[in-house]
Protein backbone atom coordinates (compact mmCIF):
# COMPACT_ATOMS: atom_id res chain seq x y z
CA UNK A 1 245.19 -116.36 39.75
CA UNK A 2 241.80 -116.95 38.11
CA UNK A 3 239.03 -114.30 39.20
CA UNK A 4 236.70 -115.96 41.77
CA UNK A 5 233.18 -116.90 40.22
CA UNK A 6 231.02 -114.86 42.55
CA UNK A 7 227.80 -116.45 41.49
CA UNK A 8 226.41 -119.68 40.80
CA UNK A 9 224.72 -119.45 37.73
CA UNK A 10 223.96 -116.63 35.05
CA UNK A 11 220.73 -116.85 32.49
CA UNK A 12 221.50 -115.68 29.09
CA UNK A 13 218.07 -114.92 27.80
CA UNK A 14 216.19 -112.53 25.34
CA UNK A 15 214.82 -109.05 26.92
CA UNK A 16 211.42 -110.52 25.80
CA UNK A 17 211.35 -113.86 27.52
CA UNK A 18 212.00 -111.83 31.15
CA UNK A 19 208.46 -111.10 32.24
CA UNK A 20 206.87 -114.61 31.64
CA UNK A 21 209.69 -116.92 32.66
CA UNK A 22 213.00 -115.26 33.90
CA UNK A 23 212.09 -113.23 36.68
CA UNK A 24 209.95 -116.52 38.21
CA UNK A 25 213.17 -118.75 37.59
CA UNK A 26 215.56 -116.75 39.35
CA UNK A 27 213.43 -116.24 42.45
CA UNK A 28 213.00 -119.77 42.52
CA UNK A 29 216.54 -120.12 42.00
CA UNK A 30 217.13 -117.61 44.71
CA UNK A 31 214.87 -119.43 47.09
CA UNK A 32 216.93 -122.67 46.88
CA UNK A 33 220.19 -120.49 48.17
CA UNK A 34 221.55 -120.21 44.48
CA UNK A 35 223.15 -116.74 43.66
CA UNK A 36 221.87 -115.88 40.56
CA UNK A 37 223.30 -112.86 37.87
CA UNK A 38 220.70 -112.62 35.12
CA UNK A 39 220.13 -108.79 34.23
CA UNK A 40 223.17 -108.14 33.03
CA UNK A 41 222.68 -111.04 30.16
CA UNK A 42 218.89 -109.24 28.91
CA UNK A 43 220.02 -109.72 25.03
CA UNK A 44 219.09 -107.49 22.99
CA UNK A 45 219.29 -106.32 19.56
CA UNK A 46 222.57 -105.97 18.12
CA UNK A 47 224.65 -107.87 21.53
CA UNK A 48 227.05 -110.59 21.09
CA UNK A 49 225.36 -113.53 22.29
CA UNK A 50 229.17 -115.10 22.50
CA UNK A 51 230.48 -111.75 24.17
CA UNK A 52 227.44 -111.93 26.69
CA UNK A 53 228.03 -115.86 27.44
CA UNK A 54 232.13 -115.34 27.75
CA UNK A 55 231.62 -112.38 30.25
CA UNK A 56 229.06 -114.50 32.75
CA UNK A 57 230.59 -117.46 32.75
CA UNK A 58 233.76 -115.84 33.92
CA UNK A 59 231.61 -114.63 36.87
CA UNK A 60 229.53 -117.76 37.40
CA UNK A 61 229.84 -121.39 37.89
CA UNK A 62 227.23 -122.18 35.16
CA UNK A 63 225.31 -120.74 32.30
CA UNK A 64 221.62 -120.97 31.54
CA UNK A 65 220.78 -119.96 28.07
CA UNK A 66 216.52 -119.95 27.69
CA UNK A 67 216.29 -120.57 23.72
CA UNK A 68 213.02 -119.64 22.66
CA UNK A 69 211.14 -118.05 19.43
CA UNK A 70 212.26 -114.57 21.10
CA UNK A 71 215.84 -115.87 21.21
CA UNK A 72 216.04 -117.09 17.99
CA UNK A 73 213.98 -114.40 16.43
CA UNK A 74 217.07 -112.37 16.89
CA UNK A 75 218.39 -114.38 13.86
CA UNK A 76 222.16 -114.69 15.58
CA UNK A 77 224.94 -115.85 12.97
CA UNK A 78 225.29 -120.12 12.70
CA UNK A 79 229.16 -119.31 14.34
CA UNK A 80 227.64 -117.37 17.69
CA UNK A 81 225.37 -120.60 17.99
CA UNK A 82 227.77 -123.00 17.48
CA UNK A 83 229.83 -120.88 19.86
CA UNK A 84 227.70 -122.74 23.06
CA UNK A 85 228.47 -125.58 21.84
CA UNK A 86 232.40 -124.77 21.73
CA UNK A 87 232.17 -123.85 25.23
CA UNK A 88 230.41 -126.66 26.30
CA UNK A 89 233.00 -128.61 25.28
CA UNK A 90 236.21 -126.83 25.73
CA UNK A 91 235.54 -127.39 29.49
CA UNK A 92 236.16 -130.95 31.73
CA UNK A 93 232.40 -130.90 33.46
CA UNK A 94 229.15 -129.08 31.95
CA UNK A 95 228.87 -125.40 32.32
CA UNK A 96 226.04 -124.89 29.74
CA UNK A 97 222.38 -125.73 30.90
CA UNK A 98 219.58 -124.75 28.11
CA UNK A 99 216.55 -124.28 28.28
CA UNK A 100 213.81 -124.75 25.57
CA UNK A 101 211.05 -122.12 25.93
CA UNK A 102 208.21 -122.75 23.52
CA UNK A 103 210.95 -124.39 20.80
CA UNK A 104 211.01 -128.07 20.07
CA UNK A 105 213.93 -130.04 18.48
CA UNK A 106 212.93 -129.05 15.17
CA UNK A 107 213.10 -124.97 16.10
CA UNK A 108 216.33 -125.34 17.51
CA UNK A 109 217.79 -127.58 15.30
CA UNK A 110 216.72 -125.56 12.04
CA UNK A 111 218.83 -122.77 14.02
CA UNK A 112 221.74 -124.72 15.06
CA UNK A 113 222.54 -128.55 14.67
CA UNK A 114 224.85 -128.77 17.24
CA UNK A 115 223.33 -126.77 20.08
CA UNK A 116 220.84 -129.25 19.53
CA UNK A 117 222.97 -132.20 20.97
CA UNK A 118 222.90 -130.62 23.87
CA UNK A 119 220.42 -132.14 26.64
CA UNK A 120 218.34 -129.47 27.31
CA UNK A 121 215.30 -128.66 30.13
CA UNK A 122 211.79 -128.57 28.75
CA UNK A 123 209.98 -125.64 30.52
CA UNK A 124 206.87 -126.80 29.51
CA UNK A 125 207.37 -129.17 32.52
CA UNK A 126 206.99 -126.25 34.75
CA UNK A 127 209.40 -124.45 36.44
CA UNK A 128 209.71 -126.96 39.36
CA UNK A 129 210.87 -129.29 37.29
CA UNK A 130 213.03 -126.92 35.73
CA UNK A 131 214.38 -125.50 38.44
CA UNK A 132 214.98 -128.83 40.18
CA UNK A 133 217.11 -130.22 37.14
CA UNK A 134 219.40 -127.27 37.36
CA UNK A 135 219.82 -128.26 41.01
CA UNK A 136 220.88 -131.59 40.05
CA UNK A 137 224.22 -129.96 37.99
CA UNK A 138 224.26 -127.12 40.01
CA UNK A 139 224.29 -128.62 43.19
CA UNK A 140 224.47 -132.34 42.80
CA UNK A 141 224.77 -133.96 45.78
CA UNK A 142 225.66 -133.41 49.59
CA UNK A 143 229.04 -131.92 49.85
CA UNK A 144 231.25 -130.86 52.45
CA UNK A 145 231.19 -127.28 50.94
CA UNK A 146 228.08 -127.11 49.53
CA UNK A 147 226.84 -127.74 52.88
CA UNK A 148 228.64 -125.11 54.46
CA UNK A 149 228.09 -122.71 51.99
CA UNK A 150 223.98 -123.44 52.55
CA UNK A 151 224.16 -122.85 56.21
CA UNK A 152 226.03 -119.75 56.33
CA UNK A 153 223.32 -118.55 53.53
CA UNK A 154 220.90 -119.47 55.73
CA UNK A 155 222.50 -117.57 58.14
CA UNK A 156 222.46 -114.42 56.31
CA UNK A 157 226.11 -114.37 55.09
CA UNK A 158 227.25 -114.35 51.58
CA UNK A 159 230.44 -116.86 51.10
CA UNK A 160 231.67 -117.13 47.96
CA UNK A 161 230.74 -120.53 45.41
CA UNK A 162 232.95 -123.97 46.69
CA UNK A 163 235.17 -122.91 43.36
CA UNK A 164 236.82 -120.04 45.01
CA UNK A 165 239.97 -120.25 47.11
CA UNK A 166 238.71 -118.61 49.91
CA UNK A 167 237.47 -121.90 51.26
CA UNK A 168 241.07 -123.15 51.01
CA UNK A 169 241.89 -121.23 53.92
CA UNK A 170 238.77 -121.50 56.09
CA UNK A 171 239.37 -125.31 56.40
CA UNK A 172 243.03 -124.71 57.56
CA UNK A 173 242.72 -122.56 60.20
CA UNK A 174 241.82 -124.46 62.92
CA UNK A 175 241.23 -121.14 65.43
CA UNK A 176 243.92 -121.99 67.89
CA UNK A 177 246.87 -119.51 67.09
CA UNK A 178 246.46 -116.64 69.35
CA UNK A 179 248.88 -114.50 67.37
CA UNK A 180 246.71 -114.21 64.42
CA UNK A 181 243.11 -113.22 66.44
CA UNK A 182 242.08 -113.46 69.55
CA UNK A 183 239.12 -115.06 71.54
CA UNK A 184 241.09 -118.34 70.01
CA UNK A 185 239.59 -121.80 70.50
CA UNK A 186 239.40 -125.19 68.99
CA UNK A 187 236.26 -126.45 67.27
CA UNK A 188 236.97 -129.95 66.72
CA UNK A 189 238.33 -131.87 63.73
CA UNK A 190 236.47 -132.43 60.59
CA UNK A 191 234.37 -135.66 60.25
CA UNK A 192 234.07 -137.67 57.85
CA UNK A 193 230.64 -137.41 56.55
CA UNK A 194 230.24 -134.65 54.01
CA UNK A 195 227.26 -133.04 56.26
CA UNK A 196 229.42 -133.39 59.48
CA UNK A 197 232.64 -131.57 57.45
CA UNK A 198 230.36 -129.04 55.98
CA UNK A 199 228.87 -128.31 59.69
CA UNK A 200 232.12 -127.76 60.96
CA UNK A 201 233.62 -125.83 57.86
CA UNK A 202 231.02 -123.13 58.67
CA UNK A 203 231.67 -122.78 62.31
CA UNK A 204 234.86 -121.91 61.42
CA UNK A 205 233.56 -119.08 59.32
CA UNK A 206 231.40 -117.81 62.12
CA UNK A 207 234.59 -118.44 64.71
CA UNK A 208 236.72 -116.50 62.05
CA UNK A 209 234.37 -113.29 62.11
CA UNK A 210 233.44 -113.28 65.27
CA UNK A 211 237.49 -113.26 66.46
CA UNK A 212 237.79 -110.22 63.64
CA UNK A 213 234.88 -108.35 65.44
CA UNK A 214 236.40 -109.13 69.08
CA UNK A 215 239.20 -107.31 67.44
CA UNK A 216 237.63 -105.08 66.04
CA UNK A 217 235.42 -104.41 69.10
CA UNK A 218 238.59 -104.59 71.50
CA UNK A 219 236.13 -107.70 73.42
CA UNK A 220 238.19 -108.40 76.74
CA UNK A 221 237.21 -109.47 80.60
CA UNK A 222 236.93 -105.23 81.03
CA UNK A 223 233.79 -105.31 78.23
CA UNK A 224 230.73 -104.34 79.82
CA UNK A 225 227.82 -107.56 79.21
CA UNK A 226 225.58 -105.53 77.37
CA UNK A 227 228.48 -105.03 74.61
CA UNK A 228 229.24 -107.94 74.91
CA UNK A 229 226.12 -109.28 73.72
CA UNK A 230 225.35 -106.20 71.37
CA UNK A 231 228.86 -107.55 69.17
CA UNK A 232 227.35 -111.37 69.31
CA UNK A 233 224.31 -110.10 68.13
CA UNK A 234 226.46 -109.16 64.93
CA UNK A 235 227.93 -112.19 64.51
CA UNK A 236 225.04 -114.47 63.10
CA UNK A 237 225.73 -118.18 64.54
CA UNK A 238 228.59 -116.79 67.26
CA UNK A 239 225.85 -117.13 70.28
CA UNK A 240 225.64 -120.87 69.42
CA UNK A 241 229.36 -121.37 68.30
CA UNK A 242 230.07 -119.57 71.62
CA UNK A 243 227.49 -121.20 74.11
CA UNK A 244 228.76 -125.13 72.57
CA UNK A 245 232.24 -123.78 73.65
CA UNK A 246 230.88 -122.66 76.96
CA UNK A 247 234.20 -123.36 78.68
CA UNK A 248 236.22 -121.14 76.40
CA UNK A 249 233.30 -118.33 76.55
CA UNK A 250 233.90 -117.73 80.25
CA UNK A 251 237.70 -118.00 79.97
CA UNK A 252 237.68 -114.95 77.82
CA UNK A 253 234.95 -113.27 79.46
CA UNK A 254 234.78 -114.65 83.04
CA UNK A 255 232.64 -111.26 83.91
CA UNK A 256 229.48 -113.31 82.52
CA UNK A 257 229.97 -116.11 85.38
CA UNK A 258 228.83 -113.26 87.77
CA UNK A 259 225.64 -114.00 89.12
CA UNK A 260 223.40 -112.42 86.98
CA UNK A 261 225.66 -111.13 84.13
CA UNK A 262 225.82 -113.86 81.99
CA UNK A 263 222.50 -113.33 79.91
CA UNK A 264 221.55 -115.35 76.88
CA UNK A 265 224.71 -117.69 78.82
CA UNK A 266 223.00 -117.13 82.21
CA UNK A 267 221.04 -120.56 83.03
CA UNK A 268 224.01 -122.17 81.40
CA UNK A 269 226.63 -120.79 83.22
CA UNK A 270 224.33 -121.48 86.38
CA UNK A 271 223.90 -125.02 85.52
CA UNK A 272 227.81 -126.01 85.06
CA UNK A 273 228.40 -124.16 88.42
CA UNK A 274 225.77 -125.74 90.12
CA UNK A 275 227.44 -129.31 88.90
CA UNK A 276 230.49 -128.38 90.12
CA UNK A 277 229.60 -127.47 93.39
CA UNK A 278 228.10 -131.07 93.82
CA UNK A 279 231.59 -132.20 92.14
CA UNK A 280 233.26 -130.33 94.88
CA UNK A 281 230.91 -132.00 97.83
CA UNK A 282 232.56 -135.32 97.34
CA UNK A 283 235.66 -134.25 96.87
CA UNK A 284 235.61 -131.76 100.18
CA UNK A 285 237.12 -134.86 102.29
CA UNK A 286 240.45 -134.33 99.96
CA UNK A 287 242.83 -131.31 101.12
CA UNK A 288 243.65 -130.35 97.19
CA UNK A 289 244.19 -126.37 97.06
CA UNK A 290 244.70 -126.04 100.23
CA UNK A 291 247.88 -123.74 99.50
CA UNK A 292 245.14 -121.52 97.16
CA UNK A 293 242.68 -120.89 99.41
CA UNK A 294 241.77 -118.30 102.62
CA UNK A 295 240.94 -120.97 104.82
CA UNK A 296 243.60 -123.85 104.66
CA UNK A 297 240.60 -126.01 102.96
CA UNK A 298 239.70 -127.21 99.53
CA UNK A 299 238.18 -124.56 97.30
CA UNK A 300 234.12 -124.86 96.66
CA UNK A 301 234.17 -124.69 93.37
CA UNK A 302 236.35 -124.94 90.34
CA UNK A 303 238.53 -120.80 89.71
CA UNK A 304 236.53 -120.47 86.83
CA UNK A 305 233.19 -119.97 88.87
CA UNK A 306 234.87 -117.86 91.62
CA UNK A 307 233.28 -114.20 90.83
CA UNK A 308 229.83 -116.12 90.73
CA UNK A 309 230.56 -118.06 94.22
CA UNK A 310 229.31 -115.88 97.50
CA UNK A 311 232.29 -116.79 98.82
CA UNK A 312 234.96 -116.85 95.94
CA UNK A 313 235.26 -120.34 96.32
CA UNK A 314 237.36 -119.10 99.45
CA UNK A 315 240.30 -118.65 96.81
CA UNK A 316 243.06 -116.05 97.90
CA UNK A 317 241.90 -113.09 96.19
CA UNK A 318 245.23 -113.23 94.37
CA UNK A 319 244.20 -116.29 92.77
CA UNK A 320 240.86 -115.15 91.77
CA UNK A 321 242.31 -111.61 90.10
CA UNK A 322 245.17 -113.59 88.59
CA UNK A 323 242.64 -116.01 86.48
CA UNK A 324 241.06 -113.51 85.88
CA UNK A 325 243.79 -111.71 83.97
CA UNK A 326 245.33 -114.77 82.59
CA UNK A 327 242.91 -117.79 82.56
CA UNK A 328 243.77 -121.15 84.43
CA UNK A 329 247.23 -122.52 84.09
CA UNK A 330 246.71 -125.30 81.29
CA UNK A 331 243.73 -123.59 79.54
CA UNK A 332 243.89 -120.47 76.90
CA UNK A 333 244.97 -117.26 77.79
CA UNK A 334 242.19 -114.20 77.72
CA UNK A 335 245.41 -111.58 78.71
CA UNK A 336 244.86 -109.04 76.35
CA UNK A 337 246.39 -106.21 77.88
CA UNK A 338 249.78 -105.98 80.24
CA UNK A 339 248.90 -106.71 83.90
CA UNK A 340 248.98 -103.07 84.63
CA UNK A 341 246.02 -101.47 82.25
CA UNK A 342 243.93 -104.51 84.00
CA UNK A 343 244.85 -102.33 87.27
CA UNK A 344 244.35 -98.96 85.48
CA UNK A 345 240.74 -100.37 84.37
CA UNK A 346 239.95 -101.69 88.11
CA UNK A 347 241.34 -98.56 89.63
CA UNK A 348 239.25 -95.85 87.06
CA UNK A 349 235.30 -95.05 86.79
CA UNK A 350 235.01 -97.65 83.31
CA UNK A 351 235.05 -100.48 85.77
CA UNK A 352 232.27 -99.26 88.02
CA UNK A 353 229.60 -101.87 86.33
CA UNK A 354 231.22 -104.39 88.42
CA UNK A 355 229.57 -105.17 91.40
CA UNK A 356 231.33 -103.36 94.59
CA UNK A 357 232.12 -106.63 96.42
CA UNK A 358 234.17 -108.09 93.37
CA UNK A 359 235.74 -105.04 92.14
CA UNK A 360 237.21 -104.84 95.30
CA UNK A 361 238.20 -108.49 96.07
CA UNK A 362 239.61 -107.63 92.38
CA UNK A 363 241.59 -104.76 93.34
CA UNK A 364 243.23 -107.14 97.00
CA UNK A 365 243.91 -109.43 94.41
CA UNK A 366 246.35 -106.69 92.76
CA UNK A 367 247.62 -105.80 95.87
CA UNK A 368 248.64 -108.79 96.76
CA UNK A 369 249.91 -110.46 93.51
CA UNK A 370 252.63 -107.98 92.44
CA UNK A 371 253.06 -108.66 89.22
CA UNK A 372 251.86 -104.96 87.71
CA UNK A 373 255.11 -103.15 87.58
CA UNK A 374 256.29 -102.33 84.17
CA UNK A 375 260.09 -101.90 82.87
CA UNK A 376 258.86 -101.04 79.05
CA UNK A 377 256.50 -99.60 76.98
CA UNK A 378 252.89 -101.32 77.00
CA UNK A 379 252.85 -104.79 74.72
CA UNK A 380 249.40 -103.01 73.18
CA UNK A 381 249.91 -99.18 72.08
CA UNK A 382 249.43 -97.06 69.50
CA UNK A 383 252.06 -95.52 66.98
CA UNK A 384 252.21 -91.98 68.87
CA UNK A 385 253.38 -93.77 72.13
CA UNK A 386 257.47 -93.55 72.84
CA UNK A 387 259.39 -94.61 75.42
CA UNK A 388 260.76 -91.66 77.62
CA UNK A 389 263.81 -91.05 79.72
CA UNK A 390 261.62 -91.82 82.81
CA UNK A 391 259.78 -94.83 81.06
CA UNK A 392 260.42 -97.82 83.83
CA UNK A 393 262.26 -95.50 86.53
CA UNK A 394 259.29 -96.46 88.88
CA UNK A 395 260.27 -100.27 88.85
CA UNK A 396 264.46 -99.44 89.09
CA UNK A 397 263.90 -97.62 92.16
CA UNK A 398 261.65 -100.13 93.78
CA UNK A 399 264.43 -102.86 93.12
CA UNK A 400 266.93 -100.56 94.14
CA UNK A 401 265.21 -99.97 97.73
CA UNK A 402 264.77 -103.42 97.96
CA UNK A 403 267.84 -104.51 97.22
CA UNK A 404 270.01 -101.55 99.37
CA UNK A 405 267.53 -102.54 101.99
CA UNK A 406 266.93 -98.41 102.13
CA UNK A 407 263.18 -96.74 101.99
CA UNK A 408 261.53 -95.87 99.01
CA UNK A 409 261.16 -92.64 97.81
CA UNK A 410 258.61 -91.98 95.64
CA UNK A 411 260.76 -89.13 93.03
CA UNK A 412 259.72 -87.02 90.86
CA UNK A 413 260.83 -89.44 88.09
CA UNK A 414 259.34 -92.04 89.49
CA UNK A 415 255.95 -90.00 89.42
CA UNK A 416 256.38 -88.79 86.10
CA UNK A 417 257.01 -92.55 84.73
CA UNK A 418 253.81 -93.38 86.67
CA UNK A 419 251.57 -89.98 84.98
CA UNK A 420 253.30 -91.27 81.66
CA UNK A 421 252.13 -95.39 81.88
CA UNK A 422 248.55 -94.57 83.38
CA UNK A 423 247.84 -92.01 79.58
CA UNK A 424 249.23 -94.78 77.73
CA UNK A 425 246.68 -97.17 80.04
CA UNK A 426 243.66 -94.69 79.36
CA UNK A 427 244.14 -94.52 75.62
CA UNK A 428 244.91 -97.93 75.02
CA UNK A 429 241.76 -99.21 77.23
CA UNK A 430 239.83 -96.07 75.43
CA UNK A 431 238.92 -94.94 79.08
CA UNK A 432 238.36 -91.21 79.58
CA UNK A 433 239.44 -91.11 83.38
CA UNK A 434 241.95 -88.41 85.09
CA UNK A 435 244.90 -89.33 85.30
CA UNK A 436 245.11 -87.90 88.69
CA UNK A 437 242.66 -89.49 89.71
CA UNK A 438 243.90 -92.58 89.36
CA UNK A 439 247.29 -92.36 90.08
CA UNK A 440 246.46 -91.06 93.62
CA UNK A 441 244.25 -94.56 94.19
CA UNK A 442 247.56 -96.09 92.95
CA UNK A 443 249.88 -94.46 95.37
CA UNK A 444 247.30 -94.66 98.16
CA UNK A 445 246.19 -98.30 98.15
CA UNK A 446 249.50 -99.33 98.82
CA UNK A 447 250.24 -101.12 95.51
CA UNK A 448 253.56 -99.82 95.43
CA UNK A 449 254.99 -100.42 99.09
CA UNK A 450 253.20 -104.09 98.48
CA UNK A 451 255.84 -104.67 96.02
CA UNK A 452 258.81 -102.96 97.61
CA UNK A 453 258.14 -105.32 100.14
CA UNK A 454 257.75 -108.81 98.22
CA UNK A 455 260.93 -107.63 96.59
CA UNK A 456 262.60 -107.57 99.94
CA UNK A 457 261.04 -110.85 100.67
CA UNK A 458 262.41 -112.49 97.58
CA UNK A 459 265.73 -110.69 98.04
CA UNK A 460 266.67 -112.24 101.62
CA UNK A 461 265.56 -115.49 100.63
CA UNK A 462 268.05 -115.55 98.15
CA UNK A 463 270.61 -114.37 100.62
């Protein structure tokens, strides 16, 4: 495969010529989002003006060659002249753009007949003009890429010229495949208009890095605010990629719909729950999720606003922990981790930011949903984690006292497997708790006689 360009143009110019004109063109190149490579291709005595053209254009879109008394006062051989004009025309679109610096026709054509065929930019025009004609090849008209490419410059990121196959697989990846990153969400489809396209093309660059730093970051719904923020903050264009797909946002990170926690997202997030709640008014007549709620009536607001309602929405706290964990039924997923380092996180100090009154509707929710109980290792751990002889013995012998109808005894094994999953919980959730600690709120709260118990519910209705 070809090595990507990495710049737009280069400028091929005598060491003399730098002061008065070069430096001046390639800010003003600069300043109209053009990545320019021009110090390398200072010529002076004794280079290879062919050698020096050869080696930019191989890193560069276009060449800019400033002929002037300087250049040709260098006195390069007729062949290295004519050389431009060979590589002008061994290519399909232009990829030479002189320059005539103090030279007329007559100067450059005494030096080199053909090279003075070639249209050329008068800089005695001024370098508006100059620099606005080398927009025109450069850059010219509104493309889909070129677009993008502008923004995210604009932005403060540096994306490779439209040339390079990177862009290839930007456009494809339409940021819906939770196996390849996570935080995944779909942006829309491209339009048709070139502006439109190239609006959307860099959204998915920002979506793209921001899922890398989630990552990278290990961003879940147990990520304090303030980080939260602090990794959007790196992300230039990720708060307003993130805040247009507000209903995604608080999937993943339904701790910003508590009141108060949302932020830059706050009046936002207060806004769509506000709506809703007038949605729910005129539906309150209706007796839909009935079966989900703590009071046999319909909820007050939609599950996704239930940590910020006072009153949960009146959702069974099951409900509330289980989106949580897992999102709402027909939306994305946010479930990181395995239902049981969600537990581990609720039941340890790290999850103390949480305000005490949903922490602990949190931690009923656990109690009452059942669905922690692991038979393997963790889906998420790290190369020195193994699976042990007691790995899962906790689960067996809660089936086995539910099904032999017999009382559970909490064995040795039993606690070892539970010491065992809780370190692999810690490390993987990078929480510095005791172990101890937190097994003892395990055993105490009653998580695991809550499931001994649904098991012998689900057992004798199967008969």
């Amino acid at each position: 495969m070809e090595e990507p360009r990495s710049f737009d143009v280069f400028i091929s110019h005598a060491s003399e010529d730098k002061a008065k004109l070069v430096r001046r063109l390639a800010e003003l190149l600069h300043e109209e989002q053009l990545s320019v490579w021009y110090d390398e291709h200072s010529l002076l005595p004794g280079d290879s003006l062919r050698k020096s053209i050869d080696m930019g254009l191989s890193r560069s879109r276009f060449g800019i060659v400033i002929l002037s008394p300087a250049f040709f006062g260098k006195k390069w051989p007729e062949w290295e002249l004519n050389g431009l004009v060979q590589i002008q025309n061994s290519s399909d679109n232009r990829r030479i753009i002189p320059i005539w610096h103090n030279v007329d026709y007559e100067d450059v054509v005494r030096y080199s007949p053909s090279l003075a065929d070639i249209v050329a930019i008068k800089s005695e025009l001024g370098l508006k003009f100059v620099v606005e004609q080398i927009i025109r090849v450069v850059r010219p008209r509104a493309t889909s890429l070129g677009t993008a490419r502008e923004k995210l410059r604009k932005l403060g990121y540096s994306p490779p010229p439209v040339t390079d196959e990177w862009w290839l697989d930007v456009i494809e990846y339409d940021g819906s495949d939770s196996n390849v990153y996570d935080w995944s969400f779909h942006i829309g489809w491209l339009p048709k208009d070139p502006i439109g396209r190239g609006e959307l093309i860099a959204k998915k660059v920002i979506q793209r890095k921001w899922q890398e730093v989630v990552v990278e970051e290990n961003i879940s719904q147990t990520t304090k605010p303030e980080h939260l923020f602090a990794a959007i903050g790196s992300v230039p264009g990720s708060f307003e990629l993130l805040l247009e797909s507000l209903s995604y946002t608080i999937c993943y990170a339904p701790q910003l719909t508590i009141k108060g926690f949302g932020g830059p997202f706050e009046a936002h997030i207060e806004e769509l729950y506000q709506h809703d709640l007038r949605k729910r008014v005129k539906k309150a007549t209706t007796r839909s999720g009935t079966a989900l709620t703590i009071n046999g009536r319909s909820p007050s607001c939609d599950e996704e606003f239930a940590l910020r309602d006072p009153n949960f929405g009146y959702y069974e706290p099951a409900h509330v922990t289980c989106h949580f964990v897992q999102g709402s039924l027909m939306g994305p997923s946010p479930n990181v981790y395995d239902h049981f380092e969600y537990l581990v996180w609720l039941l340890s100090e790290d999850s103390n930011w949480l305000p005490r009154i949903i922490k602990n509707y949190l931690l009923k929710g656990f109690l009452d949903w059942n669905v922690w109980p692991w038979h393997d290792m963790p889906r998420q751990r790290t190369d020195d984690m193994h699976r042990s002889d007691v790995t899962g013995s906790l689960m067996v012998a809660m089936f086995e006292a539910a099904d032999k109808d017999i009382d559970f005894q909490l064995t040795e094994v039993c606690l070892s497997d539970i010491t065992e999953r809780i370190g692999w919980s810690l490390a993987i959730l990078e929480i510095d708790d005791d172990i101890e600690a937190i097994k003892k709120r395990l055993i105490e709260g009653g998580y695991i006689e809550s499931c001994v118990t649904q098991y012998r519910g689900m057992r004798a209705s199967i008969g």
